[in-house]
PDB file of N, CA and C in Angstrom:
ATOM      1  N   UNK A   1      13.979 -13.223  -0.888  1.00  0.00           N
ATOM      2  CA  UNK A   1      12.620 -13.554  -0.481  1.00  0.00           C
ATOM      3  C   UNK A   1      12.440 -15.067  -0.582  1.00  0.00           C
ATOM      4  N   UNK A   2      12.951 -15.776   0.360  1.00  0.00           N
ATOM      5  CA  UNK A   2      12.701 -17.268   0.437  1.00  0.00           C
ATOM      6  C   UNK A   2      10.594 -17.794  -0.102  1.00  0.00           C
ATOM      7  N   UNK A   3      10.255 -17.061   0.649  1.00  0.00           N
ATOM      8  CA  UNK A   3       8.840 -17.152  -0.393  1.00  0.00           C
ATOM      9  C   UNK A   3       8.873 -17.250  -1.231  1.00  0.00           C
ATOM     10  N   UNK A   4       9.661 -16.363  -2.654  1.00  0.00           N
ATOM     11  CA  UNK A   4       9.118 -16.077  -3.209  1.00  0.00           C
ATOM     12  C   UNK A   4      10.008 -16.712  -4.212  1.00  0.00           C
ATOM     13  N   UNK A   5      10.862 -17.408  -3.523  1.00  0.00           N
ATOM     14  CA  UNK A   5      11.731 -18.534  -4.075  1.00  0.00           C
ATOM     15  C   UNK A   5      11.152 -19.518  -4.609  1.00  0.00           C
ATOM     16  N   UNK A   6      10.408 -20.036  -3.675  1.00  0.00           N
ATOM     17  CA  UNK A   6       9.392 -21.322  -3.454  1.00  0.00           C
ATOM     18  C   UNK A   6       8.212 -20.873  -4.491  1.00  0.00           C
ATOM     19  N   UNK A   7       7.787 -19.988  -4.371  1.00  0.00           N
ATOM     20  CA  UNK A   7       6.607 -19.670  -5.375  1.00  0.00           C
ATOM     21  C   UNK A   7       7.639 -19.541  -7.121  1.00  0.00           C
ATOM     22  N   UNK A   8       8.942 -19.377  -6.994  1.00  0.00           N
ATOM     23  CA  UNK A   8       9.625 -19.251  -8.453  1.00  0.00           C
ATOM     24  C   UNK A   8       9.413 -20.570  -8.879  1.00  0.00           C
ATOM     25  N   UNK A   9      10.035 -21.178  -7.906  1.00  0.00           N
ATOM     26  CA  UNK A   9      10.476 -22.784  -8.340  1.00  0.00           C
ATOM     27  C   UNK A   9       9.417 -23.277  -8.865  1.00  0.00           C
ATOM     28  N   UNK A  10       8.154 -23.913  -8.241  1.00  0.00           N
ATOM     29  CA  UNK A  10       6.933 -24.148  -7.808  1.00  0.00           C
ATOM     30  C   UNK A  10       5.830 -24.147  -9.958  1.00  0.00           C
ATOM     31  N   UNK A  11       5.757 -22.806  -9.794  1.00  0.00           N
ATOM     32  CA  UNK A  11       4.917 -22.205 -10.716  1.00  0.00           C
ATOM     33  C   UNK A  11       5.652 -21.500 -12.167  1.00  0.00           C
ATOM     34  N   UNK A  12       7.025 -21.842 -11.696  1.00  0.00           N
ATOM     35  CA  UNK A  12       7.837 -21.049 -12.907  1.00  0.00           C
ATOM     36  C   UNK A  12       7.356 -20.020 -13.196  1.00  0.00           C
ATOM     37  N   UNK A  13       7.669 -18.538 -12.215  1.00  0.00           N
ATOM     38  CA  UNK A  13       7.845 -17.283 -12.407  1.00  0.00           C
ATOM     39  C   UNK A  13       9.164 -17.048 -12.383  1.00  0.00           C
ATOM     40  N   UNK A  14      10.049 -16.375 -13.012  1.00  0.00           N
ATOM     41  CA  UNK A  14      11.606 -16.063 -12.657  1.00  0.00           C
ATOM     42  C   UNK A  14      11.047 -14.923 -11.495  1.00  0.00           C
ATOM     43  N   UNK A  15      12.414 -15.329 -10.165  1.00  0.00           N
ATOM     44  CA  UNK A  15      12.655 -15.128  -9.095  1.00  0.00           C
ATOM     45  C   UNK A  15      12.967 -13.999  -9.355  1.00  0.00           C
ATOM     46  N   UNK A  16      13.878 -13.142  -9.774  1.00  0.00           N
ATOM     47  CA  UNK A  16      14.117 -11.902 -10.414  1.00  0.00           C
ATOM     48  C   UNK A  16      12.664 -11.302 -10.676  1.00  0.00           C
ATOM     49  N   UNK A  17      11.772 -11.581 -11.232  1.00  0.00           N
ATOM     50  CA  UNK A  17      10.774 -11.082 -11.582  1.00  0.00           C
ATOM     51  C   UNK A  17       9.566 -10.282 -10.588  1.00  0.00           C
ATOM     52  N   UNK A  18       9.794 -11.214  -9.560  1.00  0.00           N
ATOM     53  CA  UNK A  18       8.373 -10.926  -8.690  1.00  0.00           C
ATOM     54  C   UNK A  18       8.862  -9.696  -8.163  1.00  0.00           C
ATOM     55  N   UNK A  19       7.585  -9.144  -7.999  1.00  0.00           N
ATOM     56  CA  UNK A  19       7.812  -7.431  -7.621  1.00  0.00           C
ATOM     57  C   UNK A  19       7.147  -7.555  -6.229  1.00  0.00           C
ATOM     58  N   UNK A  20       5.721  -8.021  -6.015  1.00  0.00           N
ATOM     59  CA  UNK A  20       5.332  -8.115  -4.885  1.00  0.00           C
ATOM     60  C   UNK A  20       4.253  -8.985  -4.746  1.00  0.00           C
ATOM     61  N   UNK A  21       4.152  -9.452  -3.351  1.00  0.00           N
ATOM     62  CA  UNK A  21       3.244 -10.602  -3.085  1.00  0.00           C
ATOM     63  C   UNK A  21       2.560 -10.417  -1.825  1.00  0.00           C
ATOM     64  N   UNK A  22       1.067 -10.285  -2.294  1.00  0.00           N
ATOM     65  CA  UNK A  22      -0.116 -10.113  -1.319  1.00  0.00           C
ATOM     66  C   UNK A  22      -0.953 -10.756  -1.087  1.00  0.00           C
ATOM     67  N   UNK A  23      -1.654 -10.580  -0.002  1.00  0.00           N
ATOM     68  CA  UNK A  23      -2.702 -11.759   0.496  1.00  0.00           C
ATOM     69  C   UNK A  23      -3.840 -11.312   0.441  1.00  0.00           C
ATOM     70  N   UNK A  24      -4.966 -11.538   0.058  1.00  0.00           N
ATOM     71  CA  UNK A  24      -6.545 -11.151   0.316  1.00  0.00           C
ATOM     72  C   UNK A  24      -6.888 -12.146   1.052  1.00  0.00           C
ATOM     73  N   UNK A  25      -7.578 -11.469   1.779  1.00  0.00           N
ATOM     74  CA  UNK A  25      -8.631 -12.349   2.996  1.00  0.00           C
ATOM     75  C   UNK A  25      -9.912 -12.197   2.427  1.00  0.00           C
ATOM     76  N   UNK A  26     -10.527 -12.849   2.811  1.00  0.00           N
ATOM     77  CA  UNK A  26     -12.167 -13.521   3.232  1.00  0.00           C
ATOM     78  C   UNK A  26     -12.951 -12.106   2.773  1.00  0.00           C
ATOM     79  N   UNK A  27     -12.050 -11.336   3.644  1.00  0.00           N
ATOM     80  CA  UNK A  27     -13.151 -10.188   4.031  1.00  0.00           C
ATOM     81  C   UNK A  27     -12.856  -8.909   2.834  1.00  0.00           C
ATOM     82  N   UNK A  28     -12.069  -9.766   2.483  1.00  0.00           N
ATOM     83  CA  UNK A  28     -11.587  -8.633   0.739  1.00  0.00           C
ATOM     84  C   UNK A  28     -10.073  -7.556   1.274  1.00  0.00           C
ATOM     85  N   UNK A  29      -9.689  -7.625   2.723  1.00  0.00           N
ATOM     86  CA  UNK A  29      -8.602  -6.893   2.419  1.00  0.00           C
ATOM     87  C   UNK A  29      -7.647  -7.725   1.761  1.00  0.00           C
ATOM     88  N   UNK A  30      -6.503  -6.111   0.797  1.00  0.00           N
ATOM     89  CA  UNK A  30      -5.394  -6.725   0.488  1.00  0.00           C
ATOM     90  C   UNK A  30      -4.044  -6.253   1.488  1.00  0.00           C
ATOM     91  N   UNK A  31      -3.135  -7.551   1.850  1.00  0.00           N
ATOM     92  CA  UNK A  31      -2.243  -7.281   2.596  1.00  0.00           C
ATOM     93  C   UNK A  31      -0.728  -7.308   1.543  1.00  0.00           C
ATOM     94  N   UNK A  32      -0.172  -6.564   1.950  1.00  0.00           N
ATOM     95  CA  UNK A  32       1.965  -7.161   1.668  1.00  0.00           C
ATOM     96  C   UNK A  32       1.927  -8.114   2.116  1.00  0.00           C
ATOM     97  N   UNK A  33       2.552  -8.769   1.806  1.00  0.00           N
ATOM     98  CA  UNK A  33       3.453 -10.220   2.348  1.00  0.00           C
ATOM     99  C   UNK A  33       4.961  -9.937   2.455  1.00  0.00           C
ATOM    100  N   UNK A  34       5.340 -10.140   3.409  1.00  0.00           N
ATOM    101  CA  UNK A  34       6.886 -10.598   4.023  1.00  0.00           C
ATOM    102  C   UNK A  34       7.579 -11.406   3.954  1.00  0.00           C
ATOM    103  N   UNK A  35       8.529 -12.001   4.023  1.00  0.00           N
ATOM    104  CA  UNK A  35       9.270 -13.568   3.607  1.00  0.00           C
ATOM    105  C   UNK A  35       8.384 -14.017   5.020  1.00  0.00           C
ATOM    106  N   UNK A  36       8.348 -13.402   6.456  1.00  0.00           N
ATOM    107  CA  UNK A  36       7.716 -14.083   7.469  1.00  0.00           C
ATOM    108  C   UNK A  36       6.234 -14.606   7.065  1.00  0.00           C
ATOM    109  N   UNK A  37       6.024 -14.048   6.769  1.00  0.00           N
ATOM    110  CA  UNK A  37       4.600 -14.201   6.317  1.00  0.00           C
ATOM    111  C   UNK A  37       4.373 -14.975   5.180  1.00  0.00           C
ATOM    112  N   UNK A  38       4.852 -15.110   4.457  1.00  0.00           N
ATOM    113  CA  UNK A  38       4.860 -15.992   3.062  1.00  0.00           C
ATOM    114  C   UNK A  38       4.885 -17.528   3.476  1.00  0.00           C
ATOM    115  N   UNK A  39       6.323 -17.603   4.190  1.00  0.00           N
ATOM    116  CA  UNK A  39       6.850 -18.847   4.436  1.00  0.00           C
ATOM    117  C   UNK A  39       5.860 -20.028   5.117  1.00  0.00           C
ATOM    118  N   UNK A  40       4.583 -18.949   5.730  1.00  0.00           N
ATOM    119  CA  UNK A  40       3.534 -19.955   6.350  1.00  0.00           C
ATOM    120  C   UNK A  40       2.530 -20.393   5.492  1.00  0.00           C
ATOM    121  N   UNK A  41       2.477 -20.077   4.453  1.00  0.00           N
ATOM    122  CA  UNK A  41       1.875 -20.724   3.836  1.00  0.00           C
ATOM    123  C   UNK A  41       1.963 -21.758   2.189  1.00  0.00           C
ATOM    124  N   UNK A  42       2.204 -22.904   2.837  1.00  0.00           N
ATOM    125  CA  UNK A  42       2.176 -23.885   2.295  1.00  0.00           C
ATOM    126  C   UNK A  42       1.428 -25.268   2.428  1.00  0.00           C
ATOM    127  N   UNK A  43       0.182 -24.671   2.693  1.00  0.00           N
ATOM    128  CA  UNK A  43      -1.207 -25.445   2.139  1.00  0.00           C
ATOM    129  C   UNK A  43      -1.633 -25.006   1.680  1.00  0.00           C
ATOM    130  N   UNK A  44      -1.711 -25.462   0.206  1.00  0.00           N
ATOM    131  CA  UNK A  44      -2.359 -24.801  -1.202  1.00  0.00           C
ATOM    132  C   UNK A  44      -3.627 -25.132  -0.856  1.00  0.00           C
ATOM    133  N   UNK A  45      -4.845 -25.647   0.048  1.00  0.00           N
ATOM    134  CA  UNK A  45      -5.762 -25.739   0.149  1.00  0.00           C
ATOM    135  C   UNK A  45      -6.273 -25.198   0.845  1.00  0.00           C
ATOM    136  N   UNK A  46      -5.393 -23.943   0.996  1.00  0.00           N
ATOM    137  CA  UNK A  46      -6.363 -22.771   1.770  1.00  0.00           C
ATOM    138  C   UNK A  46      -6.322 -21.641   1.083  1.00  0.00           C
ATOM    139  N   UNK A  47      -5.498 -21.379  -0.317  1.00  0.00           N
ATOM    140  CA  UNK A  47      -5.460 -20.117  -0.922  1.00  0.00           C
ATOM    141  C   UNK A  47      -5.161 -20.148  -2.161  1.00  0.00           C
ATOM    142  N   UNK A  48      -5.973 -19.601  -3.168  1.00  0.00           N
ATOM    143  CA  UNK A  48      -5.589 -19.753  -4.277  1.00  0.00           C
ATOM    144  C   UNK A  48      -5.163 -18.414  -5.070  1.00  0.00           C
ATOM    145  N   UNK A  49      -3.817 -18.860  -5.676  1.00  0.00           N
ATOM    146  CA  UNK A  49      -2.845 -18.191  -6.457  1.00  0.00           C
ATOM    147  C   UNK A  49      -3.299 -17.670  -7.771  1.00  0.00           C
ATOM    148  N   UNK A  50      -2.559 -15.819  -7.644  1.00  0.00           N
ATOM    149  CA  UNK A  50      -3.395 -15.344  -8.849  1.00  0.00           C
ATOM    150  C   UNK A  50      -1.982 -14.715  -9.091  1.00  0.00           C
ATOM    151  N   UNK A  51      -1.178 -14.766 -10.214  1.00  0.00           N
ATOM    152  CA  UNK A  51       0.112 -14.129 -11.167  1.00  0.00           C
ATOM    153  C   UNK A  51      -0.179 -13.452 -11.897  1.00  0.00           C
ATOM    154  N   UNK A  52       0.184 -11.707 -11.904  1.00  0.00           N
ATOM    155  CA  UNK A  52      -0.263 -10.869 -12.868  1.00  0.00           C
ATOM    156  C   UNK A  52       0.716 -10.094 -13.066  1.00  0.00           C
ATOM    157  N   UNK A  53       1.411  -9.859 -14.505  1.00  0.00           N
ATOM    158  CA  UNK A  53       2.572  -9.219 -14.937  1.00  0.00           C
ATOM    159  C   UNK A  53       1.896  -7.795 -14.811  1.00  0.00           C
ATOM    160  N   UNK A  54       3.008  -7.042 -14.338  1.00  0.00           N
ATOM    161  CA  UNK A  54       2.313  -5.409 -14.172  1.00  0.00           C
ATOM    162  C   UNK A  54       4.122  -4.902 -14.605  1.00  0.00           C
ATOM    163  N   UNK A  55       4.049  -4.072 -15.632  1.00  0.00           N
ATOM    164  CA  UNK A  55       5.602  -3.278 -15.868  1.00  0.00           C
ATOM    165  C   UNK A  55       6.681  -4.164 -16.143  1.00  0.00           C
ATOM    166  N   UNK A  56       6.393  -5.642 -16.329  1.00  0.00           N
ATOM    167  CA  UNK A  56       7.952  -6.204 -16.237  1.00  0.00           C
ATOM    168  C   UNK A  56       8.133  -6.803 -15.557  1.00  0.00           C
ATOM    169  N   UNK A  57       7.262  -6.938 -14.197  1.00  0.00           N
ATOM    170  CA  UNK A  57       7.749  -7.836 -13.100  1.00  0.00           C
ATOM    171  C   UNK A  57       6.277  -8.348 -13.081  1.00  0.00           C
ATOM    172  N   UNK A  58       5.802  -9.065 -11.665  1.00  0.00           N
ATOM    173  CA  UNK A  58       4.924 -10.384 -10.958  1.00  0.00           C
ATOM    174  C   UNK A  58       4.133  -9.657 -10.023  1.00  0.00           C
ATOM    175  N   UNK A  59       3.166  -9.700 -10.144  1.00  0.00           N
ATOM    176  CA  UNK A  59       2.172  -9.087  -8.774  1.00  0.00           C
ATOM    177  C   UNK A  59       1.746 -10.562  -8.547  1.00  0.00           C
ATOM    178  N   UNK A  60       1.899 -11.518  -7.146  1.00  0.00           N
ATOM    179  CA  UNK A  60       1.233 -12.425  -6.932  1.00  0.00           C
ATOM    180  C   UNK A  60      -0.228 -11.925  -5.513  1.00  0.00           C
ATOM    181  N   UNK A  61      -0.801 -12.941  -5.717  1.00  0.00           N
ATOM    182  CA  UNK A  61      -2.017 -12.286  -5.199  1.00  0.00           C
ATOM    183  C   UNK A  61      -2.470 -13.808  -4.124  1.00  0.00           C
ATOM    184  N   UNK A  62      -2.147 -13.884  -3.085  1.00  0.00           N
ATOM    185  CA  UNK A  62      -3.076 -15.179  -2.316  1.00  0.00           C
ATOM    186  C   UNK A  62      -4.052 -14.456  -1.589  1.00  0.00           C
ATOM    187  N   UNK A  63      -5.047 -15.708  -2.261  1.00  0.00           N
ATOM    188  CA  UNK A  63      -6.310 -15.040  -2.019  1.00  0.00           C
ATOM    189  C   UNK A  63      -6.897 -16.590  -0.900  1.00  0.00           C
ATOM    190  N   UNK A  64      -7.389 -16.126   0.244  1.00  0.00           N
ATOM    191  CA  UNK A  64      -7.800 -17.530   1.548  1.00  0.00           C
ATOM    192  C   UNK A  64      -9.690 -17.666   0.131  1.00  0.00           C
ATOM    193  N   UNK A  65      -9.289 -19.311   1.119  1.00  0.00           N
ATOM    194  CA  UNK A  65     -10.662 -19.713   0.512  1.00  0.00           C
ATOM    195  C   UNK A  65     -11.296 -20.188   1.234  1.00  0.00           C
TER     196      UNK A  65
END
């Protein structure tokens, strides 16, 4: 998950760790994220990052602002 590479490096989560990474919109849905989908976003000034250990691994959460 090249995303989720960038989000390891970045924020120091171990890469191993992340289990899954979703997006909330505006309108309150939550989506999956894809490496396609991940990889577009890198302007931190449109979404802010929420890391929540669930079982052992990383639930990341981008949420648009």
């Amino acid at each position: 998950l090249p995303g989720g590479c960038t989000i390891s490096d970045k924020y120091e989560v171990p890469f191993d760790k992340i289990g899954k990474i979703f997006k909330k919109c505006k309108k309150g849905i939550l989506v999956n994220m894809d490496d396609n989908i991940v990889k577009h976003y890198s302007n931190e000034d449109t979404f802010q990052l929420q890391i929540e250990e669930v079982g052992g691994s990383y639930k990341l959460t981008l949420t648009e602002i």
